[in-house]
Structure formats: C-alpha cells, structure tokens
Protein backbone atom coordinates (compact mmCIF):
# COMPACT_ATOMS: atom_id res chain seq x y z
CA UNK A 1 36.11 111.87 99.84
CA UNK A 2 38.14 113.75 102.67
CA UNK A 3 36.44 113.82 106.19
CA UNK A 4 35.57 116.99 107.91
CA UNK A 5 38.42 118.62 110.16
CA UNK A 6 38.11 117.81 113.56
CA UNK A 7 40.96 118.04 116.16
CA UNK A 8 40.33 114.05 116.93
CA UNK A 9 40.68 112.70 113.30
CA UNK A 10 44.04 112.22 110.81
CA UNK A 11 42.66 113.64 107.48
CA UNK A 12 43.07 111.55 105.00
CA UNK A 13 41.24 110.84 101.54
CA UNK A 14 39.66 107.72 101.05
CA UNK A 15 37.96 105.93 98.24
CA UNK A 16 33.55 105.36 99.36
CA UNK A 17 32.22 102.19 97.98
CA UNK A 18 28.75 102.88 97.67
CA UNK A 19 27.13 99.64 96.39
CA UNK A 20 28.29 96.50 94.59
CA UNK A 21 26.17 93.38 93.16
CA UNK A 22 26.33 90.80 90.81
CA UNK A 23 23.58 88.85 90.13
CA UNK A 24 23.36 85.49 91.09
CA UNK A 25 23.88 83.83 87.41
CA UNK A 26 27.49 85.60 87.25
CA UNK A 27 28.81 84.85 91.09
CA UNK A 28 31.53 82.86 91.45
CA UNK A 29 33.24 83.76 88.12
CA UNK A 30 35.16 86.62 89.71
CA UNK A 31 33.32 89.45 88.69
CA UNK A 32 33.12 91.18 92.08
CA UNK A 33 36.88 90.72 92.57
CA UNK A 34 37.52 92.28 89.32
CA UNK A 35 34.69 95.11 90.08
CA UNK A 36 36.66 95.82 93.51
CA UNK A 37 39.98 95.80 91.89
CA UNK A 38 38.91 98.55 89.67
CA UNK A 39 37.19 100.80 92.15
CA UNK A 40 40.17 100.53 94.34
CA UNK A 41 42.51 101.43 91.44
CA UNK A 42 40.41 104.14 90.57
CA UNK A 43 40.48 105.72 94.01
CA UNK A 44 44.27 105.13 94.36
CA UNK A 45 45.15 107.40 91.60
CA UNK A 46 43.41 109.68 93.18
CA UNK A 47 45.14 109.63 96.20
CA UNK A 48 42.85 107.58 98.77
CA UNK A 49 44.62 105.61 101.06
CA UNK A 50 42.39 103.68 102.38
CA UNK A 51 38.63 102.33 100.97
CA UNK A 52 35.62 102.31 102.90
CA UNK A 53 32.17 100.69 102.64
CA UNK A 54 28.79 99.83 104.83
CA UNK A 55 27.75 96.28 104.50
CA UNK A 56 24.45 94.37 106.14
CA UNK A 57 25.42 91.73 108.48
CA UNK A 58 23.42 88.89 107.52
CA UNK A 59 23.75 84.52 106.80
CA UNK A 60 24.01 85.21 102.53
CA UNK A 61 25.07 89.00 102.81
CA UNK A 62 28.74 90.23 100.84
CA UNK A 63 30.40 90.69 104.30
CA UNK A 64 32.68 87.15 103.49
CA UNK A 65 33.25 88.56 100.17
CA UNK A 66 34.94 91.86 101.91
CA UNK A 67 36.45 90.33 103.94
CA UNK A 68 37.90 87.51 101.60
CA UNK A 69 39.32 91.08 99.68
CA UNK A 70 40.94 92.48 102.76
CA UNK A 71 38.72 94.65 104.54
CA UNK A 72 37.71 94.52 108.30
CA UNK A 73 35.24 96.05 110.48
CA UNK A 74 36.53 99.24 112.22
CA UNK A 75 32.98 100.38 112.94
CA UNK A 76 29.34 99.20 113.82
CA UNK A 77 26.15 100.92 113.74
CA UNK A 78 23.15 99.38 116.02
CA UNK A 79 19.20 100.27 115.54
CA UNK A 80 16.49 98.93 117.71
CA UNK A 81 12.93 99.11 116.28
CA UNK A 82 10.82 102.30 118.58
CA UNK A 83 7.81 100.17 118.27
C-alpha cells in the first residue's frame, strides 16, 4: 500500500494488516507469531518497510500480542457516542 502524496509525508510502501485471529483452542501454541511472521515476509518482498495495523484497546484484546512482536502505537483514533 503506498500513501497518497502530500508535501508533509515520506512515501513509503508499507505492508496493511487487516485482521488476525486464532481461536481460543489454538492460542498459546504460536500460531499468531507464525501468522505475523508470514505476513511480514510477504510484504517485505514486496518492498514495505514498515507494517501497519488498527487494534481495539481493550483488558483481553491482541494489543499485548503486537506489542510482544514489536509494534508500537504511533497513532490513536477517539469516538464519543452523539447520543
């Protein structure tokens, strides 16, 4: 995926992780790792230097598992409810 030119950005192509998940029977046998590993090959031979992904923030959410694999937050979104 290469982001759109704009005169405040390096372009640079990186690899879009999309979703991941591995049902509760098979955590812990290093699936995910081994899922990860792949997708991050893949998208380094095709010339992404860098991987990207959106994760939920919550108590049994994958964000330790990211992290754990070397990624970090760069970015947050916020919502508030217009109720």
């Amino acid at each position: 995926m290469n982001e759109e030119a704009s005169p405040y950005l390096v372009a640079h192509t990186f690899g879009s992780l999309q979703s991941l998940f591995v049902s509760a029977p098979w955590r812990g046998k290093g699936l995910g790792a081994a899922l990860l590993d792949a997708v991050r090959a893949w998208a380094l031979r095709r010339g992404a230097t860098q991987m990207r992904l959106s994760v939920w923030e919550f108590a049994e959410g994958p964000l330790r598992f990211y992290e754990k694999h070397g990624f970090k937050t760069v970015k947050r979104m916020l919502a508030a409810s217009q109720t």
